[in-house]
N, C-alpha and C. Protein backbone atom coordinates (compact mmCIF):
# COMPACT_ATOMS: atom_id res chain seq x y z
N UNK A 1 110.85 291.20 144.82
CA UNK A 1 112.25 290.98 144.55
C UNK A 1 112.66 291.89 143.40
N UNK A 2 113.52 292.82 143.66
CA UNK A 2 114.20 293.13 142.61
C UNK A 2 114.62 292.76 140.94
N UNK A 3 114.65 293.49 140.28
CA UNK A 3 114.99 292.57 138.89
C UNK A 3 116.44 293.20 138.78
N UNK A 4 117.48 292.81 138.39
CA UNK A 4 118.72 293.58 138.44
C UNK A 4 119.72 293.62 137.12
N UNK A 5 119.95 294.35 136.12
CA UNK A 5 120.63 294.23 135.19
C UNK A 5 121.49 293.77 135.20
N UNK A 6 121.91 292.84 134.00
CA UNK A 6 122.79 292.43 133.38
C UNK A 6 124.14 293.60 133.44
N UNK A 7 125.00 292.89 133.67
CA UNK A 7 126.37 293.88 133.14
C UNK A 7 127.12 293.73 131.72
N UNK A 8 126.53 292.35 131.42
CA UNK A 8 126.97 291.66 129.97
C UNK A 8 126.75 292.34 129.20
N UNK A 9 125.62 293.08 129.29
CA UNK A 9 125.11 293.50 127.70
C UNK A 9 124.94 295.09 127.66
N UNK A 10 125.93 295.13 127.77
CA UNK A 10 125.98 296.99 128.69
C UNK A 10 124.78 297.94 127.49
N UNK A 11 124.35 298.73 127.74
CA UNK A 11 123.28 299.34 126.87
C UNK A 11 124.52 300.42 126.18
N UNK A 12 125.05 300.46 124.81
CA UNK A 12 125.41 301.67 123.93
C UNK A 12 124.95 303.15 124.22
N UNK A 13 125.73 304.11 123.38
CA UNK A 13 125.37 305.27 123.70
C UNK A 13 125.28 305.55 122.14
N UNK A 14 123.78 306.15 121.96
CA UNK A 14 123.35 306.19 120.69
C UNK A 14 124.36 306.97 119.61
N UNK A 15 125.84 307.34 120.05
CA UNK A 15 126.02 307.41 119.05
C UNK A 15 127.23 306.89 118.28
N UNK A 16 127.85 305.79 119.52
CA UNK A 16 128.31 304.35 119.44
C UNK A 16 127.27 303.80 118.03
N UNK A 17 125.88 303.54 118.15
CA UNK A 17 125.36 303.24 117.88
C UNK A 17 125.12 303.55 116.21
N UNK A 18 124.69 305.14 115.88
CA UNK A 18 125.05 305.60 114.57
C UNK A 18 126.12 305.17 114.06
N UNK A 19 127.16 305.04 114.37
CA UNK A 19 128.34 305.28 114.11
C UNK A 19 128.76 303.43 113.71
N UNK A 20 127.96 303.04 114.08
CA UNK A 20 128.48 301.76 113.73
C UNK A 20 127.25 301.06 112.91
N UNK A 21 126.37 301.37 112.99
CA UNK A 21 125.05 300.85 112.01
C UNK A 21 124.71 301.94 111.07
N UNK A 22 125.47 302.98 110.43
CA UNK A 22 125.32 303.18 109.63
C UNK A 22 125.99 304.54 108.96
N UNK A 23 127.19 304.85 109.63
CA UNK A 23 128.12 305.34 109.09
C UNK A 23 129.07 304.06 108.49
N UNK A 24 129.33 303.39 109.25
CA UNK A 24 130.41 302.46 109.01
C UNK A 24 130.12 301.19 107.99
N UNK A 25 128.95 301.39 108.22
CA UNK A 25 128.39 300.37 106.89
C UNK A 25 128.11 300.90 105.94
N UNK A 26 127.81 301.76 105.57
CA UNK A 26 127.72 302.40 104.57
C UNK A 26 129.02 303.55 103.99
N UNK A 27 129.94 303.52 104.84
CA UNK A 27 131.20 303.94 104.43
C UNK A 27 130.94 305.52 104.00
N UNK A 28 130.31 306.27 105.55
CA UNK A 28 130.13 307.32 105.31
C UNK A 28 131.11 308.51 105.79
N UNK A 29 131.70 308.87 105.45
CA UNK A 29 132.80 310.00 105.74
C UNK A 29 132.18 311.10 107.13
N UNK A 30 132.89 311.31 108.29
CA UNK A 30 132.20 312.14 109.18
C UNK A 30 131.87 313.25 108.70
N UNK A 31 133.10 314.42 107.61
CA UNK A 31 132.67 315.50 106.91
C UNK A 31 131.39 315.43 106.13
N UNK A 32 131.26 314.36 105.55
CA UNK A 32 129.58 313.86 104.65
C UNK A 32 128.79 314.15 105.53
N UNK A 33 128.90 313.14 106.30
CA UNK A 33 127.46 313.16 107.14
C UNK A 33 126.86 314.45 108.19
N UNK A 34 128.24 315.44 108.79
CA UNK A 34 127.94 316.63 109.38
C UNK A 34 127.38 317.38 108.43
N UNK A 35 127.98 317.49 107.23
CA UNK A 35 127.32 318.36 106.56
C UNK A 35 125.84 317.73 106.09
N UNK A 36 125.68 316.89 105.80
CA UNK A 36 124.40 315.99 105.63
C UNK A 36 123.04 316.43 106.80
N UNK A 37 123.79 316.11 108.01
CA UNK A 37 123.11 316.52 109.30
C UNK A 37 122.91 318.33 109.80
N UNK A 38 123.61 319.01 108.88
CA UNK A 38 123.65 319.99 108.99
C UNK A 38 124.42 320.07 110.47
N UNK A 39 125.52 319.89 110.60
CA UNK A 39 126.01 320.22 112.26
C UNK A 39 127.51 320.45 112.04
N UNK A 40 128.14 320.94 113.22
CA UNK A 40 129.40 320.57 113.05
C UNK A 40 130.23 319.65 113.00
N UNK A 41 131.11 319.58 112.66
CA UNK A 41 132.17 318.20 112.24
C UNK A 41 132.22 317.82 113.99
N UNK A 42 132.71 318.65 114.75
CA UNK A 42 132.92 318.74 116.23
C UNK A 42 132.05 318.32 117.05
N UNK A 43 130.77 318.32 116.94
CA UNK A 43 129.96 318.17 117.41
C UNK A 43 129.28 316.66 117.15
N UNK A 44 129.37 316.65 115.81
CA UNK A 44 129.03 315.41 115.62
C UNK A 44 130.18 314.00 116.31
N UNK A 45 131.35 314.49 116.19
CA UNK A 45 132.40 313.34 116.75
C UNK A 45 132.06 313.55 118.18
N UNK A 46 131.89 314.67 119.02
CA UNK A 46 131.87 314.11 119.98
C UNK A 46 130.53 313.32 120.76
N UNK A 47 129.47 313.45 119.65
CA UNK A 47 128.09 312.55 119.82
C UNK A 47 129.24 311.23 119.44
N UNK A 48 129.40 310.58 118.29
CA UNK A 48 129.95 309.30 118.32
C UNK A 48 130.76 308.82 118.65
N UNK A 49 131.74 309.52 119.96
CA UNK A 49 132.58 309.30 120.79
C UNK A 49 131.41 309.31 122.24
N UNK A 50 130.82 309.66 122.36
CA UNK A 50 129.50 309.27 123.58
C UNK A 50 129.69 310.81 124.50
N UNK A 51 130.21 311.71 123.49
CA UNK A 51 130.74 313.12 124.68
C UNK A 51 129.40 313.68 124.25
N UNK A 52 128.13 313.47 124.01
CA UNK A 52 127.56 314.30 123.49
C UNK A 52 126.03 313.76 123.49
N UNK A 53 124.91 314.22 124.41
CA UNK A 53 123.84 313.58 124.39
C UNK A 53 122.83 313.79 123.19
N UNK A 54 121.89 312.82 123.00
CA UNK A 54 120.85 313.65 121.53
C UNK A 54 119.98 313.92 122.03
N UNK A 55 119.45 315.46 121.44
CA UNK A 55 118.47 316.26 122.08
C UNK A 55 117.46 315.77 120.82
N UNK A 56 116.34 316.75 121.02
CA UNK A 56 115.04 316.62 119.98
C UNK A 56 115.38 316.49 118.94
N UNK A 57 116.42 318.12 118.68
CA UNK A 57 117.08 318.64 117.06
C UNK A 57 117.62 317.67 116.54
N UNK A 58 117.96 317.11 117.51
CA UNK A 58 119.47 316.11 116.85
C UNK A 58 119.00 314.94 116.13
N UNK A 59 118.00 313.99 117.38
CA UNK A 59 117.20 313.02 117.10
C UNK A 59 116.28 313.29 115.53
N UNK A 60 115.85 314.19 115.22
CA UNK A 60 114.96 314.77 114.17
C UNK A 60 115.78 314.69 112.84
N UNK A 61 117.02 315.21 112.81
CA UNK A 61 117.91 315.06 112.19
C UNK A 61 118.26 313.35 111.98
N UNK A 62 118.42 312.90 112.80
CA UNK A 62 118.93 311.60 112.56
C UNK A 62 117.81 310.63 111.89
N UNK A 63 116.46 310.90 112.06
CA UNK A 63 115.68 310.54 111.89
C UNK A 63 115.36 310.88 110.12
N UNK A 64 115.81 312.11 109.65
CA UNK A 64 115.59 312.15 108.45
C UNK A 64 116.54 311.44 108.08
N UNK A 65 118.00 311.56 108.60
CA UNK A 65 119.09 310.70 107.70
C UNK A 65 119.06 309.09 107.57
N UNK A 66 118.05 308.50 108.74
CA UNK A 66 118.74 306.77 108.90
C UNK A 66 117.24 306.35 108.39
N UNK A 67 116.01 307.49 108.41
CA UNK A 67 114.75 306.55 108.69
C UNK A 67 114.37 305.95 109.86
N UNK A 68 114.90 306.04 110.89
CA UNK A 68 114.64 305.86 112.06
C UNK A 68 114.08 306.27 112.90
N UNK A 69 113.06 306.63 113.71
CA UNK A 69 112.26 307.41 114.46
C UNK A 69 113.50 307.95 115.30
N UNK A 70 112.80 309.79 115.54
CA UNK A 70 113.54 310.25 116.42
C UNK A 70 112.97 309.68 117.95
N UNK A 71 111.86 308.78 117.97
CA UNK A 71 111.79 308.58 119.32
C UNK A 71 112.25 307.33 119.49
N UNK A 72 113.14 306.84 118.62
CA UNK A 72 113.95 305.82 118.94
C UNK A 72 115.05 306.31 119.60
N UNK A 73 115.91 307.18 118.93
CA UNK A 73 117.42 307.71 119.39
C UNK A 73 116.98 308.35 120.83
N UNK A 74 115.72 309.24 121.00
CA UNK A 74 115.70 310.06 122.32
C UNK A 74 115.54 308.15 123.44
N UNK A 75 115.29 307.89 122.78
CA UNK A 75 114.25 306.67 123.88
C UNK A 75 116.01 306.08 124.60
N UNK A 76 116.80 305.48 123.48
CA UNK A 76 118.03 305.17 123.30
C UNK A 76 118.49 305.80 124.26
N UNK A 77 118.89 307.08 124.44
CA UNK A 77 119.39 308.18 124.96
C UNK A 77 119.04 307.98 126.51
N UNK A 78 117.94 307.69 126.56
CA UNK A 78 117.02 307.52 127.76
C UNK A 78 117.70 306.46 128.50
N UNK A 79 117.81 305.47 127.93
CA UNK A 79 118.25 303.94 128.17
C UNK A 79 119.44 304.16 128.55
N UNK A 80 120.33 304.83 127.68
CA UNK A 80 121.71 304.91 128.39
C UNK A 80 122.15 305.62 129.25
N UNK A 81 121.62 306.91 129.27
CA UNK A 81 121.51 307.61 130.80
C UNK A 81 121.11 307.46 131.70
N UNK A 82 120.25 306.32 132.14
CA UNK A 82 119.66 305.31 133.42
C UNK A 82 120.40 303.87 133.42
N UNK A 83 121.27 303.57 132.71
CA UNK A 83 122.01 302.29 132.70
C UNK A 83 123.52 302.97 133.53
N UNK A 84 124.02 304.31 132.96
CA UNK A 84 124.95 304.80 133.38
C UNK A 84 124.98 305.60 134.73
């Protein structure tokens, strides 16, 4: 028998995800944190608008900024591109 997902609990797009666990709690300015991340301002909004998948670089990056394993965000990434 099949196991079949939930629609309730829709899986985020990791950068829904940044963007709300720890830009927003910590009251981080997008210009801060691109430059922080070393990226563009552009690039980074359209990761936390979900226009924008995380690659290795990105994940690696995020990983120095949150403490978070980058094979969390790729894994993340993973999750939401097979939910979608």
């Amino acid at each position: 028998m099949p196991v079949l997902r939930s629609n309730r609990l829709p899986i985020q797009h990791p950068g829904v995800v940044f963007k709300r666990y720890y830009l927003d709690r910590y009251n981080i300015k997008l210009s801060d944190a691109a430059k922080t991340l070393n990226l563009k301002i552009s690039h980074l909004n359209n990761f936390l608008n979900g226009e924008a998948t995380v690659t290795t670089p990105l994940a690696t990056k995020l990983e120095s900024v949150t403490g978070i394993s980058s094979g969390f965000w790729l894994n993340l990434q993973k999750s939401y591109n097979l939910y979608t």
